[in-house]
Protein backbone atom coordinates (compact mmCIF):
# COMPACT_ATOMS: atom_id res chain seq x y z
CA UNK A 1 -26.99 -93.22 -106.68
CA UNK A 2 -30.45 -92.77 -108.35
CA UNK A 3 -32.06 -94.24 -104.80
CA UNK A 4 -30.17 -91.45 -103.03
CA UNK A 5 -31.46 -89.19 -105.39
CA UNK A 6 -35.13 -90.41 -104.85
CA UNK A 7 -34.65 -90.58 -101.32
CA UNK A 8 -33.73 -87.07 -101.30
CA UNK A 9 -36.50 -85.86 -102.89
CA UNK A 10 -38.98 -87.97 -100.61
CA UNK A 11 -37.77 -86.42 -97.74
CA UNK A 12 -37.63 -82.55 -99.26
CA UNK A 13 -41.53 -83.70 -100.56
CA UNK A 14 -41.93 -85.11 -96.39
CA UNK A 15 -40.44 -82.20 -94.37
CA UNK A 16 -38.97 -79.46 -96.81
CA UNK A 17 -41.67 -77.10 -95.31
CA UNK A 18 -41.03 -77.95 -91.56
CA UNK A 19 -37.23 -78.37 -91.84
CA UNK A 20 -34.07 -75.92 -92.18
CA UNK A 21 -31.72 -76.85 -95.22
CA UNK A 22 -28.96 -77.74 -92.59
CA UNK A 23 -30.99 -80.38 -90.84
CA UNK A 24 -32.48 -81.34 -94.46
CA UNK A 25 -29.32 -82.50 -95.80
CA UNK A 26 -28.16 -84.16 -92.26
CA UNK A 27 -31.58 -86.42 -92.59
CA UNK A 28 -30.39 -87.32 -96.16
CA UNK A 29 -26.75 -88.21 -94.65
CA UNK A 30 -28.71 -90.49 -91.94
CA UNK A 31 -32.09 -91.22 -92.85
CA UNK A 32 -32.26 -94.24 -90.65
CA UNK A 33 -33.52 -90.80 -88.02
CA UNK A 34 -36.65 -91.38 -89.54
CA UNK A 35 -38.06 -94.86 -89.21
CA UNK A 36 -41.11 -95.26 -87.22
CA UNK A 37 -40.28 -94.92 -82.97
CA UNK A 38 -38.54 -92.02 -81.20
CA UNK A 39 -36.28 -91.77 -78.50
CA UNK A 40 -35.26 -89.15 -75.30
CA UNK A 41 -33.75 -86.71 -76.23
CA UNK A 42 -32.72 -82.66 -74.72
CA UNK A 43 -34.40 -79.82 -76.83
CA UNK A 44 -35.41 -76.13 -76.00
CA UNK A 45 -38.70 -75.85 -77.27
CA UNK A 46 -40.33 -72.51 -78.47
CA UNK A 47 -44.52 -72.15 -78.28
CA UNK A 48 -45.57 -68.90 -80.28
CA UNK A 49 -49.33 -67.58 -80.20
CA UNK A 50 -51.06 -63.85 -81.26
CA UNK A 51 -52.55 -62.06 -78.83
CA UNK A 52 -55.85 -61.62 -79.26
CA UNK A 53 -56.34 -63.70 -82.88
CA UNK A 54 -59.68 -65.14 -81.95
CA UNK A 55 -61.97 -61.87 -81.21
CA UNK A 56 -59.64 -60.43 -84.30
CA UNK A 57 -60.47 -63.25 -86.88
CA UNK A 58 -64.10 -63.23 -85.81
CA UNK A 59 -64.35 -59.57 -86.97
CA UNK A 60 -62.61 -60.32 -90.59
CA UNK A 61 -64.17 -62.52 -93.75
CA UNK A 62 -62.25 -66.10 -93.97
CA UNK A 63 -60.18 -65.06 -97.04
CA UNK A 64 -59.02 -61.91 -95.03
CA UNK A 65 -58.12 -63.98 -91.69
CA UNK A 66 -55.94 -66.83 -94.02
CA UNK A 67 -54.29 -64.06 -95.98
CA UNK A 68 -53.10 -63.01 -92.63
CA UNK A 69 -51.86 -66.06 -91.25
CA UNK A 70 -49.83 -66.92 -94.67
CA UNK A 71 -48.55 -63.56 -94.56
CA UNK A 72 -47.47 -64.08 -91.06
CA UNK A 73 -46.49 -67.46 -91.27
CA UNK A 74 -44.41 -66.93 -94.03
CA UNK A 75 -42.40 -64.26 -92.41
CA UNK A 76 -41.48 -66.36 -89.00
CA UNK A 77 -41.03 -69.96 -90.72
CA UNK A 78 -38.13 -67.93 -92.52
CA UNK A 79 -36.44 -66.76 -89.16
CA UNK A 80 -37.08 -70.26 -87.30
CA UNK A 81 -35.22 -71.88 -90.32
CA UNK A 82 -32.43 -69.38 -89.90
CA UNK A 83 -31.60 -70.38 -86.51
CA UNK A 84 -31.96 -74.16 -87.69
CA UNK A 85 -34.85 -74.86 -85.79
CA UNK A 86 -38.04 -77.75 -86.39
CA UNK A 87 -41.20 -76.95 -86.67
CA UNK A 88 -43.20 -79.66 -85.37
CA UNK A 89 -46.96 -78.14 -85.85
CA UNK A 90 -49.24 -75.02 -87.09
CA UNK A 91 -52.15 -74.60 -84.63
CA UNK A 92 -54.18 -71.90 -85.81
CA UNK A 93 -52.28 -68.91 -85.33
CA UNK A 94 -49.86 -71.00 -82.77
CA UNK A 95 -46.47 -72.46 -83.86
CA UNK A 96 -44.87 -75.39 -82.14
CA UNK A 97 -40.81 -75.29 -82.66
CA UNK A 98 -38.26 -77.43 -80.98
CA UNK A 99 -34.02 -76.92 -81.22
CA UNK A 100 -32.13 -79.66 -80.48
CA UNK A 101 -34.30 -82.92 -82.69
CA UNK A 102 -33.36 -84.14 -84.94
CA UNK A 103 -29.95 -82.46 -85.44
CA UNK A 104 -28.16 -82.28 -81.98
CA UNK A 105 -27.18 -78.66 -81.39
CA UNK A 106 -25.24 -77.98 -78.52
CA UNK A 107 -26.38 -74.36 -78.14
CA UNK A 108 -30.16 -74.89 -78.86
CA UNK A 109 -31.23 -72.99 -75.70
CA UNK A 110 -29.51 -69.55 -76.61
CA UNK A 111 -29.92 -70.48 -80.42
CA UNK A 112 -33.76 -70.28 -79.41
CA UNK A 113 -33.31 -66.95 -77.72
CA UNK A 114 -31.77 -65.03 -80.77
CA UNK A 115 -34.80 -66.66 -82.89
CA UNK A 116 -37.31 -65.19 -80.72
CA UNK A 117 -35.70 -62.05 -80.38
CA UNK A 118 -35.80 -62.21 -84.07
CA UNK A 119 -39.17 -63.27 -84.62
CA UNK A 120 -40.12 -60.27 -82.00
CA UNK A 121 -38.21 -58.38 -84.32
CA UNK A 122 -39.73 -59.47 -87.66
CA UNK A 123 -43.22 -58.65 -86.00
CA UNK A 124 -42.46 -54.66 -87.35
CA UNK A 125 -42.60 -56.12 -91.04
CA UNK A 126 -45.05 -58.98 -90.76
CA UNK A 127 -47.76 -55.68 -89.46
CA UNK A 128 -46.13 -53.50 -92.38
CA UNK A 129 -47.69 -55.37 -94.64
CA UNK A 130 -51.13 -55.76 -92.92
CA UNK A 131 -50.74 -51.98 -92.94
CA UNK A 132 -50.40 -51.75 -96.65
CA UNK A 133 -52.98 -54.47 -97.17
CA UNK A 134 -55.84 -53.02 -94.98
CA UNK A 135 -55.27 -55.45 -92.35
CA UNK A 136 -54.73 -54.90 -88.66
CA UNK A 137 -51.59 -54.91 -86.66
CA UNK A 138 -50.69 -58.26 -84.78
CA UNK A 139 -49.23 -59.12 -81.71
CA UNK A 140 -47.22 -62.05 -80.23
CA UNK A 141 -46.12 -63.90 -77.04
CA UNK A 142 -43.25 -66.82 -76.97
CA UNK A 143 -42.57 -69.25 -74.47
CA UNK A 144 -39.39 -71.03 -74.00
CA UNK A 145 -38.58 -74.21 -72.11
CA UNK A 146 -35.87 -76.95 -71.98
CA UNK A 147 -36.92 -80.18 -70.75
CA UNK A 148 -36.05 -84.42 -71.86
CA UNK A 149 -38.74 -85.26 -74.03
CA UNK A 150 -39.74 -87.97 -76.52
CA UNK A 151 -39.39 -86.99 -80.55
CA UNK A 152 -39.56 -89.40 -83.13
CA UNK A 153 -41.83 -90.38 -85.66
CA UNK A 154 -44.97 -91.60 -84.17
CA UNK A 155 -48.11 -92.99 -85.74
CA UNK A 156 -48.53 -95.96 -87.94
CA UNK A 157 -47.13 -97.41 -90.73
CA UNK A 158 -49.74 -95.92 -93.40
CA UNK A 159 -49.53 -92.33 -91.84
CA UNK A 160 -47.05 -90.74 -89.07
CA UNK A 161 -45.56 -87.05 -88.22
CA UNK A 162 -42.52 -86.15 -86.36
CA UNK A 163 -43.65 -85.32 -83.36
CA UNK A 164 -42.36 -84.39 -79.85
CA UNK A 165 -44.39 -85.65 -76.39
CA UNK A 166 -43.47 -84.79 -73.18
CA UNK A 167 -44.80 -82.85 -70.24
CA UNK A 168 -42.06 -79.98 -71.27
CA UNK A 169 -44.00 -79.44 -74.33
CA UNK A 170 -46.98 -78.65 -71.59
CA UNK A 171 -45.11 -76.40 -69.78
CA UNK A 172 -43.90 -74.47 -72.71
CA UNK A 173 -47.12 -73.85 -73.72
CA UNK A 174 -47.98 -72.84 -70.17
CA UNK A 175 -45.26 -70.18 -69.73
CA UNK A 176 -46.09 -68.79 -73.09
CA UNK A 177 -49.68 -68.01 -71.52
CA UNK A 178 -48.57 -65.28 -69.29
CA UNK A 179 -46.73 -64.03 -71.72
CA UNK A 180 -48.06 -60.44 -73.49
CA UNK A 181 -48.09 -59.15 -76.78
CA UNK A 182 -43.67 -58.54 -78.00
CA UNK A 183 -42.56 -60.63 -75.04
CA UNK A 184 -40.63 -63.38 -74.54
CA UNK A 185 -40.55 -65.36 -71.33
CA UNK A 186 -38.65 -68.49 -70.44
CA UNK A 187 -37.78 -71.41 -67.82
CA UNK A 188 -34.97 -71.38 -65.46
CA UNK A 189 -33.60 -74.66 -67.32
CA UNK A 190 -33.24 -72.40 -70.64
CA UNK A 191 -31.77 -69.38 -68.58
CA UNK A 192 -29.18 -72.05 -67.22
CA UNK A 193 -28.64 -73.38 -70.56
CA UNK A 194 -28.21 -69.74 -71.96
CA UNK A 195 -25.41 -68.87 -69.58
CA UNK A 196 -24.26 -65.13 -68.67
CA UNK A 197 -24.97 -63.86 -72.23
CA UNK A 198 -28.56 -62.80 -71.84
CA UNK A 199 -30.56 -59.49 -70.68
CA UNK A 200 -33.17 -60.07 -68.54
CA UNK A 201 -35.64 -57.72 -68.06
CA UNK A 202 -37.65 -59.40 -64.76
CA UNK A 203 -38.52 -62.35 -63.26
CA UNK A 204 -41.74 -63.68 -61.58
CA UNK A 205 -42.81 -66.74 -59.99
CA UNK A 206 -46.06 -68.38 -61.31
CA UNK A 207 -47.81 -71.12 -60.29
CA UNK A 208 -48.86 -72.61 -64.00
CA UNK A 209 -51.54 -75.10 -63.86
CA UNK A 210 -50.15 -78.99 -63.66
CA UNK A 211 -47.23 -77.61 -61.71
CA UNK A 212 -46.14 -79.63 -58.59
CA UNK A 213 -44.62 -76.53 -57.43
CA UNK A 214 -43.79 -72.34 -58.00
CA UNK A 215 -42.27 -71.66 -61.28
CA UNK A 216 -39.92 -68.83 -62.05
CA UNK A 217 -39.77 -67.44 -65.29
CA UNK A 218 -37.55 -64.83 -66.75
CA UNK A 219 -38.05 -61.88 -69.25
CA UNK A 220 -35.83 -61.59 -71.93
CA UNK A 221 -34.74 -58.43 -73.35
CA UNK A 222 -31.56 -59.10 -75.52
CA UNK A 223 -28.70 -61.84 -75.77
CA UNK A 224 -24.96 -61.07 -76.26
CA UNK A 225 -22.27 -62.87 -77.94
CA UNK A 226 -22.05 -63.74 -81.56
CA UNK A 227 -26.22 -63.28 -81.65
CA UNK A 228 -25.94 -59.87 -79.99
CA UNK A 229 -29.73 -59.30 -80.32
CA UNK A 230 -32.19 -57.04 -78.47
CA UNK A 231 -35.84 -56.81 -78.46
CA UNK A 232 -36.93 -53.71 -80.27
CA UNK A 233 -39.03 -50.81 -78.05
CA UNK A 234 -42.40 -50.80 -80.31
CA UNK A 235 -44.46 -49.35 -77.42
CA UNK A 236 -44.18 -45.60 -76.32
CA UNK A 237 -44.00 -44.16 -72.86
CA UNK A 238 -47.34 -43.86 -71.59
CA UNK A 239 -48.75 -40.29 -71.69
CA UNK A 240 -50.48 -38.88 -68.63
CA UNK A 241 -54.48 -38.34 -69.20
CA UNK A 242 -55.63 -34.86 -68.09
CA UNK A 243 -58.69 -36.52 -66.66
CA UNK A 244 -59.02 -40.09 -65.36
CA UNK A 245 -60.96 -42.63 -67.70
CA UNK A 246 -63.30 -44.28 -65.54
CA UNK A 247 -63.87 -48.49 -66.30
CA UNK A 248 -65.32 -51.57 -65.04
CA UNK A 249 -63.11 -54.49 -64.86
CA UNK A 250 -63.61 -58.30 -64.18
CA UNK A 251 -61.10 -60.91 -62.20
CA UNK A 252 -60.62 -63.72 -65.12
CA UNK A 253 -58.48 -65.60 -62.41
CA UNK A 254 -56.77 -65.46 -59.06
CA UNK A 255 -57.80 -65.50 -55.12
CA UNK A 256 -60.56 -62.89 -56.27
CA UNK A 257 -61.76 -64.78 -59.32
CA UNK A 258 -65.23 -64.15 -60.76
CA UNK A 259 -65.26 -60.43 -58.81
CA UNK A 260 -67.15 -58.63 -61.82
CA UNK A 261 -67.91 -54.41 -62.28
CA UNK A 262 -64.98 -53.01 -59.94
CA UNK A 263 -64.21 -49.59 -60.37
CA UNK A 264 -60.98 -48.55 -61.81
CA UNK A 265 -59.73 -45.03 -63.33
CA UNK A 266 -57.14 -45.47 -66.17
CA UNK A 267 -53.83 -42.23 -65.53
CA UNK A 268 -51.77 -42.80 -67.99
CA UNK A 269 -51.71 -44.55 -71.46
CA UNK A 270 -49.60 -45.85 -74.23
CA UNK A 271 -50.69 -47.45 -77.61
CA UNK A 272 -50.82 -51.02 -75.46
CA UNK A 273 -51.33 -50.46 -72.16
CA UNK A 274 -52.38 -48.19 -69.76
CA UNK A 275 -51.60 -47.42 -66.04
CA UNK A 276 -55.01 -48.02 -63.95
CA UNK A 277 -55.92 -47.11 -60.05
CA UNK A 278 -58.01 -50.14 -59.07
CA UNK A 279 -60.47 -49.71 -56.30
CA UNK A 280 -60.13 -53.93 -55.48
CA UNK A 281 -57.13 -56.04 -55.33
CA UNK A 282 -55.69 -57.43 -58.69
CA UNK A 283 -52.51 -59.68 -58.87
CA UNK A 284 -49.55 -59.99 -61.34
CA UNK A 285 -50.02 -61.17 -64.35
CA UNK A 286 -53.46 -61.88 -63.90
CA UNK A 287 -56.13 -61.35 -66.76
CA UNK A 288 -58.73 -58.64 -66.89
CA UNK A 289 -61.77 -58.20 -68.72
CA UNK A 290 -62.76 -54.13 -69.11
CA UNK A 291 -65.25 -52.06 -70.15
CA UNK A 292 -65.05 -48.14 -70.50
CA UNK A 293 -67.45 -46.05 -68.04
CA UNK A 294 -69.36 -42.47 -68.68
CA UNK A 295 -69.59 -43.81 -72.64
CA UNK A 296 -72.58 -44.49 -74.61
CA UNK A 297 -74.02 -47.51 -74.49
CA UNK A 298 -72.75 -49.21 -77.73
CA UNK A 299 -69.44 -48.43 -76.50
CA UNK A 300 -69.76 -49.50 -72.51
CA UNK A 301 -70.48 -52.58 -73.83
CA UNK A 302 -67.58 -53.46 -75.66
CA UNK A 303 -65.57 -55.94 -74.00
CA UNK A 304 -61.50 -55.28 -73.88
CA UNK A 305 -58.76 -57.58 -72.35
CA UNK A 306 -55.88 -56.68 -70.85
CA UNK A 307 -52.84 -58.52 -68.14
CA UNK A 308 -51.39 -56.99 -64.97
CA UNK A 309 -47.77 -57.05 -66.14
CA UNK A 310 -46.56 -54.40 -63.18
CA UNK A 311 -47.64 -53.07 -60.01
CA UNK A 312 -46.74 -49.75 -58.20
CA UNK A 313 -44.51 -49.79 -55.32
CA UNK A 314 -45.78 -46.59 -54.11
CA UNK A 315 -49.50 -47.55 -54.28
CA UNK A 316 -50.52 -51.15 -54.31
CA UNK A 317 -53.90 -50.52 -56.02
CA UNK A 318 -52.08 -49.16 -58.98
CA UNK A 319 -51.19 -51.29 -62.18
CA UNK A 320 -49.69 -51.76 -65.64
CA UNK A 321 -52.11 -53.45 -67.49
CA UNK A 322 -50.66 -54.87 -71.02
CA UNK A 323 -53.89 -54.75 -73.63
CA UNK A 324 -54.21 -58.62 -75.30
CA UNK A 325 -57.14 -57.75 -77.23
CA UNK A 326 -59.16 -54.65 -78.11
CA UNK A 327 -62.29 -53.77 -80.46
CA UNK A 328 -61.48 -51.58 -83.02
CA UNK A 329 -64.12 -49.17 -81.64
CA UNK A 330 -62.56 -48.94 -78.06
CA UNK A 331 -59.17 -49.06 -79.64
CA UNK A 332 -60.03 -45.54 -81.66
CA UNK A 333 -61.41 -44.06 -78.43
CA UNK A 334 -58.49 -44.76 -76.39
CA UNK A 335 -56.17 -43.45 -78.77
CA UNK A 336 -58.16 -40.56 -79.55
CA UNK A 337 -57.82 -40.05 -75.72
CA UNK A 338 -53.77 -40.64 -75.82
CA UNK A 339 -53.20 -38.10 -78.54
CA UNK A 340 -56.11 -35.30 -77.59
CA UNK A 341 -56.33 -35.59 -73.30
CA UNK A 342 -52.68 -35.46 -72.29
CA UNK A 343 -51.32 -33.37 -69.62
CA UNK A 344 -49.28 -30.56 -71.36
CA UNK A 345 -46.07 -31.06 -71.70
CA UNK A 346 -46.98 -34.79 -71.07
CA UNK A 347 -47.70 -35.67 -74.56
């Protein structure tokens, strides 16, 4: 009895911070799950990142950026425990989670759903209390997958982590790139694996790098059933500008790639995006670097990000153009602009 008792407190010391308390106690039932080597195994597995962290944490002293992360951290370990899933790593401000390893769970694909609906969710009280702590707002994307991969515990004898390898792992990570700031986009194995119970919002196929063929991933919006969970609107309707905004944009990637200082004229604009008439071709979800026109000069210089997450029917060099990451300076003048330059009875 006093082994067991040591033996549970090892592994509480080992993984009580990565671990939910239901998969805690099923490792103490079986501990033989973690001797050294691994094994296949089926898991949905969740990438998280922030939008736009790096230009953010380059404006902000250390202590500042950490308090941040701890603050955020704390928040979305809480709701990935909820929903029983393992975290397998902390990459900066990215979070590596897999359902499925090492408790089997039956329903890990729409179990990982509701927690990123959730974590979407918890997003509104993570930026609360940047808000009250001086500290900007953050944004997230999440990627979901479901592939065979190897977990285990892998290393050596003197030092090992649990740790999950696989080209799904990639691929996660891949399809959480396109993702935007409060979005969630996943694989057609984890829509399959979902079943009828989920809201999606669009589809589009992608061509992610490493891929022996077109990908289609999915936008999820809500899921039904016992979860019954929807992503919560956080961005208003964009308002329509009285005059258009001229700005320079840059092709990041895509057929035009490298295409740098074509004219655009932003219409319409929310708090995180903005509708744009582009005088060159741009393509879906591809990534834009901007800078504002007829500015001063400390201003036309600042460099803003943004990804073509729509484009118009009616007019094909028209686009919705999600912000990832904007200076505080061009962030003021665009919202000045939203709240001051409206068409009446637009606002």
């Amino acid at each position: 009895e006093e082994q067991v008792i040591e033996l549970s407190e090892l592994l509480k010391k080992m993984f009580g911070r990565y671990l939910s308390v239901e998969v805690m106690n099923s490792l103490i039932e079986n501990p033989s799950a973690l001797e050294l080597g691994g094994g296949r195994r089926k898991v949905t597995i969740m990438m998280t990142d922030l939008r736009g962290f790096t230009a953010l944490s380059e404006r902000l002293e250390p202590e500042r950026v950490v308090q941040m992360l701890n603050s955020y951290f704390e928040i979305m370990v809480d709701v990935v425990f909820k929903y029983n899933g393992t975290i397998i790593e902390i990459i900066g401000d990215a979070l590596l989670v897999i359902f499925g390893a090492p408790q089997e769970m039956p329903d890990r694909a729409r179990k990982a759903i509701a927690c990123a609906i959730d974590m979407q969710n918890a997003m509104v009280t993570a930026n609360q209390e940047n808000r009250a702590r001086g500290l900007p707002e953050l944004e997230m994307g999440i990627g979901l997958n479901e592939a065979e991969v190897i977990v285990g515990n892998i290393g050596s004898s003197k030092r090992s982590k649990y740790a999950v390898v696989g080209r799904g792992v990639n691929m996660a990570g891949r399809i959480e790139s396109y993702a935007v700031g409060g979005q969630i986009l996943i694989s057609e194995s984890v829509k399959q694996g979902a079943g009828e119970v989920l809201r999606i919002d669009g589809q589009k196929e992608v061509m992610p790098k490493g891929a022996e063929a077109p990908l289609t991933i999915y936008e999820v919006g809500g899921i039904a059933g016992p979860y019954n969970l929807a992503l919560e609107e956080r961005d208003p309707a964009p308002a329509a500008l009285a005059l258009q905004i001229p700005l320079r944009y840059t092709l990041l990637e895509g057929k035009d790639v490298g295409r740098k200082d074509v004219e655009g004229f932003i219409i319409k604009l929310s708090k995180n995006s903005a509708e744009i008439i582009c005088s060159g071709p741009v393509e879906i979800l591809g990534n834009l670097k901007m800078n504002l026109g007829d500015v001063d000069e400390k201003l036309s210089t600042r460099d803003f990000y943004g990804k073509v997450i729509r484009l118009s029917e009616a007019n094909t060099k028209t686009c919705v153009v999600r912000f990832t990451s904007v200076p505080p300076e061009v962030d003021g003048y665009l919202q000045a602009l939203r709240k001051h330059a409206v068409k009446p009875g637009e606002r």
